[in-house]
Protein backbone atom coordinates (compact mmCIF):
# COMPACT_ATOMS: atom_id res chain seq x y z
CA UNK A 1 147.34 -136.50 148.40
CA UNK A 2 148.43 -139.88 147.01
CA UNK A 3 149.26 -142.65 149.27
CA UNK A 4 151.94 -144.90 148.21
CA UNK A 5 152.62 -148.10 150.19
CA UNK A 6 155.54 -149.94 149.57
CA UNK A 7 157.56 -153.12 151.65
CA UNK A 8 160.78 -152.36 152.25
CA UNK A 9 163.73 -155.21 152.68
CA UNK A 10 165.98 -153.43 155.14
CA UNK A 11 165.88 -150.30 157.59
CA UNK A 12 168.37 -148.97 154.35
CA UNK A 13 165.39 -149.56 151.79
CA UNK A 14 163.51 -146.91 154.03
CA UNK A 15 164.93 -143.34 152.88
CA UNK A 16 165.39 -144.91 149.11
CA UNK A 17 161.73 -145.59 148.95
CA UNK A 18 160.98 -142.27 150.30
CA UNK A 19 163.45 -140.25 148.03
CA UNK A 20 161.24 -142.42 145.16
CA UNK A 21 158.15 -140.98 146.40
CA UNK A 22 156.62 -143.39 148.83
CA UNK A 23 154.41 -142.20 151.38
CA UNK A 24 153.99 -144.91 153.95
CA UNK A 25 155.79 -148.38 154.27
CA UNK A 26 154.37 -152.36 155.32
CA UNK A 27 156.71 -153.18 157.77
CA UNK A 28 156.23 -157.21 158.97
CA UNK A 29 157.81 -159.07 161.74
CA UNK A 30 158.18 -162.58 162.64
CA UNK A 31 155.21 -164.64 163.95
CA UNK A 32 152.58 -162.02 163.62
CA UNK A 33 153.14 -161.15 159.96
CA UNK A 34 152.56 -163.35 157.38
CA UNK A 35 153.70 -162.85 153.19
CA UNK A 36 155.88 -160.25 154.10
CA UNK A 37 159.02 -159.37 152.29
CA UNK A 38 161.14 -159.33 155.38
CA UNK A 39 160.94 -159.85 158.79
CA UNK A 40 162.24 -156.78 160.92
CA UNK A 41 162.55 -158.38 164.56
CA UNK A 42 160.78 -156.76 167.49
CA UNK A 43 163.70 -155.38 168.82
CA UNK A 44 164.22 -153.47 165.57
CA UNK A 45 160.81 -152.12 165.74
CA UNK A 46 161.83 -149.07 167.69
CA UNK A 47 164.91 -148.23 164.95
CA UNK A 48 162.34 -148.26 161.81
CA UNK A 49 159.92 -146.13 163.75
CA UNK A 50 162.41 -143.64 164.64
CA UNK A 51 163.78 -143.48 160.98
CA UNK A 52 160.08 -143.80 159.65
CA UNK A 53 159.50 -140.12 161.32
CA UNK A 54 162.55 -138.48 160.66
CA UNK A 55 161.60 -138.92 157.21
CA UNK A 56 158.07 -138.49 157.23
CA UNK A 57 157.16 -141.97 156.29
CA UNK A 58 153.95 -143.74 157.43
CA UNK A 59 154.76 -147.08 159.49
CA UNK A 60 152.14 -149.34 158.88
CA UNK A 61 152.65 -153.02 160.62
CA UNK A 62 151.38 -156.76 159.72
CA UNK A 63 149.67 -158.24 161.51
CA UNK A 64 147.85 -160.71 159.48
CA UNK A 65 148.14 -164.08 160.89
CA UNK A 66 144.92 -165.99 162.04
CA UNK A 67 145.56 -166.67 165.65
CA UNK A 68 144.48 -169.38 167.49
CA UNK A 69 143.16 -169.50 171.34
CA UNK A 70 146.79 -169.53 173.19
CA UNK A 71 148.22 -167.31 170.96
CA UNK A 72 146.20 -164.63 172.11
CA UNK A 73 148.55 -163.43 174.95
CA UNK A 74 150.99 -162.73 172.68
CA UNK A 75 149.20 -161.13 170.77
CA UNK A 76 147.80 -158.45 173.47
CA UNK A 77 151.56 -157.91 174.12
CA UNK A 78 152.00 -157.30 170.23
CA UNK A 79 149.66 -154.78 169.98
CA UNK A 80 150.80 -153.26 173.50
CA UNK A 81 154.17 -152.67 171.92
CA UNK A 82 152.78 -151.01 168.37
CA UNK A 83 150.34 -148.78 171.23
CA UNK A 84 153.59 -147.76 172.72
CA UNK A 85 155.72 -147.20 169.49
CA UNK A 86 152.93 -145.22 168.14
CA UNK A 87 152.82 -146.69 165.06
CA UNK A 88 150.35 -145.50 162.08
CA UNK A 89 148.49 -148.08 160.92
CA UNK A 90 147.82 -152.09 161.50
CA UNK A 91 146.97 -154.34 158.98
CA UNK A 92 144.94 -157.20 160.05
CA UNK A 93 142.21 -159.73 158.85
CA UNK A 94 141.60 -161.98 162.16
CA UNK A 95 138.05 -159.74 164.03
CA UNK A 96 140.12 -161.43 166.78
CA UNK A 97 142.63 -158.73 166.43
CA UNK A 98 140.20 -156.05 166.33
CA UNK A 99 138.38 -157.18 169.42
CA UNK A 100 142.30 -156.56 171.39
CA UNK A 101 142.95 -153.58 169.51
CA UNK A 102 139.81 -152.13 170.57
CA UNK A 103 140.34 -153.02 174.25
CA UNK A 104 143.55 -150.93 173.85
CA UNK A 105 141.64 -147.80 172.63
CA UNK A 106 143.52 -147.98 168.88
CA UNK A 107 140.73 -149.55 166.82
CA UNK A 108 141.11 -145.89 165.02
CA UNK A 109 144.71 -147.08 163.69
CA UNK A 110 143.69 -150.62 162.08
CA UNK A 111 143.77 -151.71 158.48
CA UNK A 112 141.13 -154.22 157.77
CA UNK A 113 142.76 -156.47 155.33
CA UNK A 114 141.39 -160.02 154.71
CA UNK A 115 142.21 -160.81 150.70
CA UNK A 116 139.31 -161.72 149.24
CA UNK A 117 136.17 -161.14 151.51
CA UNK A 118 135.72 -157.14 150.87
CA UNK A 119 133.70 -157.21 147.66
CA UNK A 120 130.77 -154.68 148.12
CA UNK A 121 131.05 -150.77 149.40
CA UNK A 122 128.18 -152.11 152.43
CA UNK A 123 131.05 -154.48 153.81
CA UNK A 124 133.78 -151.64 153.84
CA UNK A 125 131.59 -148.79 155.18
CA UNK A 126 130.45 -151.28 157.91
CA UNK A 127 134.26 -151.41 159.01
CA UNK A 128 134.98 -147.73 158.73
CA UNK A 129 131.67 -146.81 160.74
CA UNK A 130 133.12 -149.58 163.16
CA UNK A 131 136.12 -147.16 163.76
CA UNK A 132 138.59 -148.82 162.00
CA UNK A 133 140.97 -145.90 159.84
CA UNK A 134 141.08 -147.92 156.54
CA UNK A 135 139.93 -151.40 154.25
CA UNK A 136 141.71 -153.04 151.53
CA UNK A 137 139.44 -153.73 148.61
CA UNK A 138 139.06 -157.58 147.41
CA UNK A 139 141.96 -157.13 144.42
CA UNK A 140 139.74 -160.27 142.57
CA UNK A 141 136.77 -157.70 141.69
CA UNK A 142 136.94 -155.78 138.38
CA UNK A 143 137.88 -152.47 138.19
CA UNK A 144 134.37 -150.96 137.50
CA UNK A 145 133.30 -152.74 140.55
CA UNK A 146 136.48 -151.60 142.67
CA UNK A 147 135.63 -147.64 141.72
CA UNK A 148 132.02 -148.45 142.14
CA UNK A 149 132.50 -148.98 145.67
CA UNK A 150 134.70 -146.60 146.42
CA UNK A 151 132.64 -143.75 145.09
CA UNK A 152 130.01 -144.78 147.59
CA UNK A 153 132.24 -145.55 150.70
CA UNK A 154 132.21 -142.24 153.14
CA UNK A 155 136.24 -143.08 154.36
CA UNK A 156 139.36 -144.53 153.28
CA UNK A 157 140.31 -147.18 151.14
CA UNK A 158 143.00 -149.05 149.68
CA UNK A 159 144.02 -151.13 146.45
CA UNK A 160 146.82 -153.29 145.95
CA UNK A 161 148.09 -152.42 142.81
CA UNK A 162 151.38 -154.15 142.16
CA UNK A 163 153.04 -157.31 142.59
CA UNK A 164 152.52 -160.87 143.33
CA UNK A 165 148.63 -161.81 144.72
CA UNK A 166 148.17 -164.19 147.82
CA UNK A 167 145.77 -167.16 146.14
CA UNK A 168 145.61 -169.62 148.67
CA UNK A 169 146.83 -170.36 152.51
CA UNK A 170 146.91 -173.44 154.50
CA UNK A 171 148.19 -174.12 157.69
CA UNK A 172 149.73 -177.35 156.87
CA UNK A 173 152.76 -178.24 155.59
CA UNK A 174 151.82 -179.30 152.42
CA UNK A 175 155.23 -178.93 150.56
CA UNK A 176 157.17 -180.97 153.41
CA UNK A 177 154.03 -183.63 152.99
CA UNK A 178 154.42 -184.01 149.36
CA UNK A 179 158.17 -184.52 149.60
CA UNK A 180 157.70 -186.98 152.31
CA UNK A 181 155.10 -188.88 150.56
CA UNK A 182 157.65 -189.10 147.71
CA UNK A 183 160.20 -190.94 150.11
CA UNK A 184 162.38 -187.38 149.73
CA UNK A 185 164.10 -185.10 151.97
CA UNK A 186 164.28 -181.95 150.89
CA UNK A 187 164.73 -178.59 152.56
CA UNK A 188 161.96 -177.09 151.02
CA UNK A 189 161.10 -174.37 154.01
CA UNK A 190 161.31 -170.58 153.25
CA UNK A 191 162.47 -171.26 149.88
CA UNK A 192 160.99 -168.22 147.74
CA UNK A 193 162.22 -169.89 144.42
CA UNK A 194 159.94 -172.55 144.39
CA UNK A 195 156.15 -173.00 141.68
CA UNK A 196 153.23 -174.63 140.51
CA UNK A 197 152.69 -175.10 137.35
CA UNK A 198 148.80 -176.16 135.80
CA UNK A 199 149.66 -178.71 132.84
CA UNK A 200 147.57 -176.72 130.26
CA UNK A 201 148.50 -173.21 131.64
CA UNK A 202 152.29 -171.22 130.87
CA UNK A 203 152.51 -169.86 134.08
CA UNK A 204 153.79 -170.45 137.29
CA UNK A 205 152.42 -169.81 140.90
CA UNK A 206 154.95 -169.39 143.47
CA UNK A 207 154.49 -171.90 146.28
CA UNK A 208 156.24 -170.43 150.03
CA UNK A 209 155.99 -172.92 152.81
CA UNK A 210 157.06 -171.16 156.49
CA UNK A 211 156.20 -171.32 159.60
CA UNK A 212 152.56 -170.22 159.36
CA UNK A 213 152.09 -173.22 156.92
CA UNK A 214 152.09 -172.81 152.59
CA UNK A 215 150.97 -169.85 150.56
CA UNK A 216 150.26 -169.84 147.10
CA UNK A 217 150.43 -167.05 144.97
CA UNK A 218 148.95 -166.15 141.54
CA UNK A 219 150.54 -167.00 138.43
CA UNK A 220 150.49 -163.63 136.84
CA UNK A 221 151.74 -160.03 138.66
CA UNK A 222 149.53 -157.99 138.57
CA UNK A 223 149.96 -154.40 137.08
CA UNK A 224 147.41 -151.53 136.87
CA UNK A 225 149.78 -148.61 135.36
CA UNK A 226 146.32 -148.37 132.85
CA UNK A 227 144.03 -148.14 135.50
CA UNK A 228 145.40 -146.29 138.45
CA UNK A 229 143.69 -142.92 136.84
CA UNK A 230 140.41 -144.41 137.37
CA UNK A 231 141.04 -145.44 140.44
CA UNK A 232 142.12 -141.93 141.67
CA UNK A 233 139.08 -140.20 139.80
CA UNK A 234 136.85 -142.86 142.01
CA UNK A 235 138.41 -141.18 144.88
CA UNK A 236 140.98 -143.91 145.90
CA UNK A 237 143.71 -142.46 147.61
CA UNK A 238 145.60 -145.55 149.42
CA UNK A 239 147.61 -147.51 146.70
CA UNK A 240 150.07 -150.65 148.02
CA UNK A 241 153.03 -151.92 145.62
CA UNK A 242 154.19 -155.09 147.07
CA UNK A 243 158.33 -156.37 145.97
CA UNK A 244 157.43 -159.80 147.14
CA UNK A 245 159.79 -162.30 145.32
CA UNK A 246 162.00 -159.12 144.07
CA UNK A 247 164.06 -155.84 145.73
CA UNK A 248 163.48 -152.84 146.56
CA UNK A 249 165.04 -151.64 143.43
CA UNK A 250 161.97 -153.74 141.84
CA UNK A 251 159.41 -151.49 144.16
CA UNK A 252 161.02 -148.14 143.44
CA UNK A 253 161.19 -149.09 139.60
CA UNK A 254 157.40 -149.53 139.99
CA UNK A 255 156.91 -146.68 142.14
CA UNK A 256 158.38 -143.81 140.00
CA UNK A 257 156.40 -145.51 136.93
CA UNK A 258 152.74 -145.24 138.60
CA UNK A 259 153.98 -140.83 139.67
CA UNK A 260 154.95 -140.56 136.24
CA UNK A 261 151.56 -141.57 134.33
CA UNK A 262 149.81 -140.24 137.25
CA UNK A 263 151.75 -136.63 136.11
CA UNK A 264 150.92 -137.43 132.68
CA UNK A 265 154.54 -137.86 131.72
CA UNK A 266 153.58 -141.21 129.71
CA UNK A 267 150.54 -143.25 129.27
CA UNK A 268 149.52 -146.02 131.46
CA UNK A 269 149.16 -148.03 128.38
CA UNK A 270 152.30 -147.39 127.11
CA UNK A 271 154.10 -148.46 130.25
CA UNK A 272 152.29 -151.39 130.76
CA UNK A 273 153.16 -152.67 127.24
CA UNK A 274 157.08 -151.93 128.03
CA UNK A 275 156.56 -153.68 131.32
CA UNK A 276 155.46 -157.01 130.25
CA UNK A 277 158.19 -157.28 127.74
CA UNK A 278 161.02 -156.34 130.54
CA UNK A 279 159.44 -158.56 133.15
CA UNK A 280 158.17 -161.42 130.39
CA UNK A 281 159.19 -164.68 133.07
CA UNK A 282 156.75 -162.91 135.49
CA UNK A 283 153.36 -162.76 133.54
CA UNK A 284 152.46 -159.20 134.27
CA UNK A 285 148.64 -158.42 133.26
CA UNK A 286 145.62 -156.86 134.62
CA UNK A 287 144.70 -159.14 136.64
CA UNK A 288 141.10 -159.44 137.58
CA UNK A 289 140.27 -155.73 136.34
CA UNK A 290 138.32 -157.03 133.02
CA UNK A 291 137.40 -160.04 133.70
CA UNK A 292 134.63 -161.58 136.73
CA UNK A 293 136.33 -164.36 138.53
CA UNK A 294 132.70 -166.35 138.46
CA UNK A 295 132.01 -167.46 135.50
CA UNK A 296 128.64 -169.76 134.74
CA UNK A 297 129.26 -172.49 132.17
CA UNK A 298 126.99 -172.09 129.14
CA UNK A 299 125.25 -175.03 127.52
């Protein structure tokens, strides 16, 4: 069976995204989550869990900050609370966080997660074999090299297939510095409408300072409607769409177009050609699927 991920924006978004096919949801929460598309607060925890299984919906949870030495206590309590709510999966990409997960007995429901690093099927089977239930692939391999490793990987594994990539994170403020070096004051924090842009490249790269410091994202969004067959034939069953800078209505649109060339209703080709002319201001391509990201100059 086919594992859809998607974020929702509201404890609403939940039985939408699950009338649209969705399997299992990212829920984030402040502090411990970071490049989420909404923060449900701890208190609300309890509500999305209890609407999560009347529907039959997977809850996965963030937590994917780096934490540092005297956030640890917090962080025990964190996972305490997810051990309690019984929650189905944990997305993290500190070891830290495995190391307290494990001391609570539910290394079995983490999500090793940690952007770029997983890039060979030796690093994800380590993982698995280390108890953990799941690893996200690098998504700045090629395609051949994502469904080579996950033909040899004994265990589960996920893409991210939609959406928006995380490029770059630093802890600093580096949007509030760069205003203040200018002699400006601007209110530049959470801000979701704010970009880069390279002066011999047309596109922009969304730039999100919060409280966990500034993110950068890619300047394309990345689609794989023409690739998500080959990913299934490798034996990939986890697939994440992630709304980040849209809606929900943006996720389901996205949803019910991956089912439908999956069912052979329309070809991934053809839908990916449609979708870059609808969503033109958000330079939709394949991302890193034909093309190495290391590239040795010549001459």
């Amino acid at each position: 069976m086919i594992d859809f991920i998607t974020t929702p924006f509201s404890l609403e978004d939940l039985k939408k995204l699950k009338e649209a096919g969705s399997t299992s949801v990212v829920i984030g929460t402040p502090f411990f989550s970071v490049r989420n598309v909404h923060d449900f607060s701890v208190e609300e925890l309890p509500l999305v869990k209890e609407e999560c299984h009347k529907l039959g919906l997977r809850m996965y949870v963030l937590v994917n900050r780096f934490f540092v030495e005297e956030e640890l206590e917090a962080l025990r309590e964190h996972l305490q609370r997810l051990k309690d709510l019984d929650v189905d999966g944990i997305y993290y990409g500190d070891e830290g966080v495995y190391q307290e997960a494990k001391a609570l007995g539910i290394e079995n429901r983490l999500i090793y997660n940690p952007d770029t690093l997983i890039t060979n099927h030796s690093d994800v089977q380590y993982y698995l074999d280390e108890g953990i239930s799941m690893v996200t692939i690098s998504k700045e391999i090629t395609l051949d090299e994502i469904c080579a490793i996950a033909k040899k990987v004994q265990g589960e594994c996920e893409v991210i297939i939609h959406g928006r990539l995380n490029m770059m994170h630093s802890k600093r403020n580096l949007l509030s510095n760069y205003f203040s070096f200018l002699g400006k004051e601007e209110n530049i924090r959470n801000k979701m409408d704010l970009y880069l842009m390279e002066e011999h490249r047309d596109e922009h790269m969304p730039i999100v300072e919060d409280e966990t410091g500034t993110h950068v994202f890619t300047g394309f969004t990345l689609s794989s409607f023409d690739e998500i067959k080959d990913m299934v034939h490798a034996g990939i069953r986890h697939f994440r769409i992630d709304g980040i800078f849209h809606d929900v209505d943006y996720v389901i649109e996205a949803l019910k177009l991956y089912q439908s060339v999956l069912q052979d209703e329309v070809k991934g080709r053809e839908v990916f050609e449609a979708y870059k002319k609808k969503y033109e201001k958000d330079h939709v391509t394949h991302g890193f699927y034909y093309t190495k990201t290391s590239k040795v100059k010549e001459g």
